[in-house]
N, C-alpha and C. Protein backbone atom coordinates (compact mmCIF):
# COMPACT_ATOMS: atom_id res chain seq x y z
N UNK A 1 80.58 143.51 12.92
CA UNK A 1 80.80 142.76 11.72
C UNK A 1 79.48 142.26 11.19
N UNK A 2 79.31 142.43 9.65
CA UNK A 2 78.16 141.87 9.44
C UNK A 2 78.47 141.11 8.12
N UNK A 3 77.47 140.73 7.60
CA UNK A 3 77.69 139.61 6.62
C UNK A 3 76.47 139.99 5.53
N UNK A 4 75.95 140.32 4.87
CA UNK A 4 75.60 141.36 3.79
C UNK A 4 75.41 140.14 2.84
N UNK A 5 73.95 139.82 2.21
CA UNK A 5 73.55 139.19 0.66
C UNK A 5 73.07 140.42 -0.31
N UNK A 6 73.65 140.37 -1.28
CA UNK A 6 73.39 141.03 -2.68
C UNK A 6 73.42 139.87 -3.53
N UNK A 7 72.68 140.00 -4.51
CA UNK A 7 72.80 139.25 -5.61
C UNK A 7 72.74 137.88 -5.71
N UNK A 8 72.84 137.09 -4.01
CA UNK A 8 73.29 135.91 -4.45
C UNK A 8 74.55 135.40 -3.79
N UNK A 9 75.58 136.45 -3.63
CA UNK A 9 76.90 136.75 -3.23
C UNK A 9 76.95 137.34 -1.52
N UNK A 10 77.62 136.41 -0.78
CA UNK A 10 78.25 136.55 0.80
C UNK A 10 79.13 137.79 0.73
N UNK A 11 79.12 138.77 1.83
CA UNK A 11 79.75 139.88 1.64
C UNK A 11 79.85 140.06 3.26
N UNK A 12 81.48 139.91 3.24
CA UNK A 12 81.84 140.21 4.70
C UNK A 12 82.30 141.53 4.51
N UNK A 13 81.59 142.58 5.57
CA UNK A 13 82.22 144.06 5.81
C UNK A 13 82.89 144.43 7.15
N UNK A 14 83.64 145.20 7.29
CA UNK A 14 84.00 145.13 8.25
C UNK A 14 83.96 146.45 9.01
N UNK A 15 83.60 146.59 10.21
CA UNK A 15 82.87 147.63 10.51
C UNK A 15 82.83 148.32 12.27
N UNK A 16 82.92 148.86 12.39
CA UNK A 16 82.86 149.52 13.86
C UNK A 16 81.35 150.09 14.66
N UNK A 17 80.89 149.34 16.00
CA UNK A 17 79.65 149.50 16.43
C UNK A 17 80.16 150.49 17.66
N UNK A 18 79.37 151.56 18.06
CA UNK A 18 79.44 152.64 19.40
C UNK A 18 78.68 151.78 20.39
N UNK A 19 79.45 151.19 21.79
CA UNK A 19 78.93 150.89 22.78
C UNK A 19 78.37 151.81 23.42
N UNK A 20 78.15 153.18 23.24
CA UNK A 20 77.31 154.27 23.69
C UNK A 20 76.02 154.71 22.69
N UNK A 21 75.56 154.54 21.94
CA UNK A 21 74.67 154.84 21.18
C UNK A 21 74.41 153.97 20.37
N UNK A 22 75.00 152.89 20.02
CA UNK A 22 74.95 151.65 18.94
C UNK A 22 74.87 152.23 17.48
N UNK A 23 75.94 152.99 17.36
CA UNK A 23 75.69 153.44 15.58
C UNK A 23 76.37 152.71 15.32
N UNK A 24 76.62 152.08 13.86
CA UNK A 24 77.36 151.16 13.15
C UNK A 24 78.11 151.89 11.95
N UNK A 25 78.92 151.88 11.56
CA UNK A 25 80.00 152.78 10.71
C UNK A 25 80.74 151.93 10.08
N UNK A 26 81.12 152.09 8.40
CA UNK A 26 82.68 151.72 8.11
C UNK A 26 83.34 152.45 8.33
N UNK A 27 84.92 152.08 8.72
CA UNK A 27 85.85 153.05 8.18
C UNK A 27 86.29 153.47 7.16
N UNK A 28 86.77 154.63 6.80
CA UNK A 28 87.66 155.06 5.89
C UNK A 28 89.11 154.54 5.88
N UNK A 29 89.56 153.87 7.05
CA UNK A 29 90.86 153.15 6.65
C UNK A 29 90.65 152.29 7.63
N UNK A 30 90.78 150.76 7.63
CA UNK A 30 90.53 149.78 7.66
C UNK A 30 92.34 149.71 9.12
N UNK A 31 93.04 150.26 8.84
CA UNK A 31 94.10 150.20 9.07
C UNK A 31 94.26 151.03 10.39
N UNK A 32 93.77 152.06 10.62
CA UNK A 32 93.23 153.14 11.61
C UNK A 32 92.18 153.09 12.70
N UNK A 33 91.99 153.14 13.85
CA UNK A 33 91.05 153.03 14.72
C UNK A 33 90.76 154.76 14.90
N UNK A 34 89.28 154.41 14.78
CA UNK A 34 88.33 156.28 14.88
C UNK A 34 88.94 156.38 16.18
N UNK A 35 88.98 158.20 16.56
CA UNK A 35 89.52 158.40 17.66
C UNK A 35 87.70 158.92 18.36
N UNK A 36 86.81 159.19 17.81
CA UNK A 36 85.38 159.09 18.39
C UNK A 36 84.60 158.43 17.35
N UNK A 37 83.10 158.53 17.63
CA UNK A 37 81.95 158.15 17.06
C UNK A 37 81.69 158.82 16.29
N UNK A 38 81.31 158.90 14.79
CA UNK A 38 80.44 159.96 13.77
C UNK A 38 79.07 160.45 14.47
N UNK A 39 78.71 159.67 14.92
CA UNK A 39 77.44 160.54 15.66
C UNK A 39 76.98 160.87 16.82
N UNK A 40 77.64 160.50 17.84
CA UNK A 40 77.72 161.08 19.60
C UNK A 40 78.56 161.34 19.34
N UNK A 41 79.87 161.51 19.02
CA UNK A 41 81.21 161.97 19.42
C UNK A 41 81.93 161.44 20.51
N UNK A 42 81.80 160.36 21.52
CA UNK A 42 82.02 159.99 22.35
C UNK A 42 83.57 159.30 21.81
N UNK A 43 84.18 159.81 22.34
CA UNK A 43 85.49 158.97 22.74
C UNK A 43 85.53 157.74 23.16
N UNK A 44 84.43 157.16 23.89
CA UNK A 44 84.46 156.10 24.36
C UNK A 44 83.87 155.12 23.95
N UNK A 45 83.31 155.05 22.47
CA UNK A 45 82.85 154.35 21.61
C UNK A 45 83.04 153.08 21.67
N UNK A 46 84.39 152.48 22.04
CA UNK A 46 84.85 151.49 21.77
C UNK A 46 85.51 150.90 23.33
N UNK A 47 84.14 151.25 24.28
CA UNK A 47 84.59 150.55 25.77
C UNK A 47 83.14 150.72 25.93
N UNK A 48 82.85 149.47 27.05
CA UNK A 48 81.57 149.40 27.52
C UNK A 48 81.22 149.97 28.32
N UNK A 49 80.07 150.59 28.63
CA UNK A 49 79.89 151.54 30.45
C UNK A 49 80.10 150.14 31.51
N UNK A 50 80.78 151.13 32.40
CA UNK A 50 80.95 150.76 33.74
C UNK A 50 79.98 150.48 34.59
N UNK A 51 79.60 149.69 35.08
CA UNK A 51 77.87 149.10 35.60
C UNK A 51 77.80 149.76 36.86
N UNK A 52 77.58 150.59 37.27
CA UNK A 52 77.48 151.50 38.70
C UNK A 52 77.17 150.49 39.90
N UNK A 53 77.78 150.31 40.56
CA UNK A 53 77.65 148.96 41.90
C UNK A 53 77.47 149.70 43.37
N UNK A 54 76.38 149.28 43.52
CA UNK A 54 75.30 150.15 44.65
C UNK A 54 75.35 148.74 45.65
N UNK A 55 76.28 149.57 46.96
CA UNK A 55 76.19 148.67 48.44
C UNK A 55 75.21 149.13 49.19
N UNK A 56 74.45 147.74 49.19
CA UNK A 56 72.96 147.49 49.84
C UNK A 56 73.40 147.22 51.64
């Protein structure tokens, strides 16, 4: 989500970030969740990596 000045004028957009590559995107329907990323393609866009846990 970001918050955008033009003119003078507050502009809330609303918007989708890739937890795998950090691209930032609108949608085309506001109403719809992307089933990947426009630019990795990752399916998993919208989950964080799993932190790999190494027993010392």
């Amino acid at each position: 989500m970001k918050i955008e000045t033009k003119a003078g004028a507050k502009i809330f957009i609303i918007g989708h970030k890739c937890y795998r590559c950090s691209h930032e995107w609108r949608p085309y329907d506001i109403n719809e969740l992307p089933r990947v990323c426009p630019k990795c393609k990752s399916p998993y866009w919208d989950r964080p990596r799993k932190e790999s846990i190494k027993n010392v």
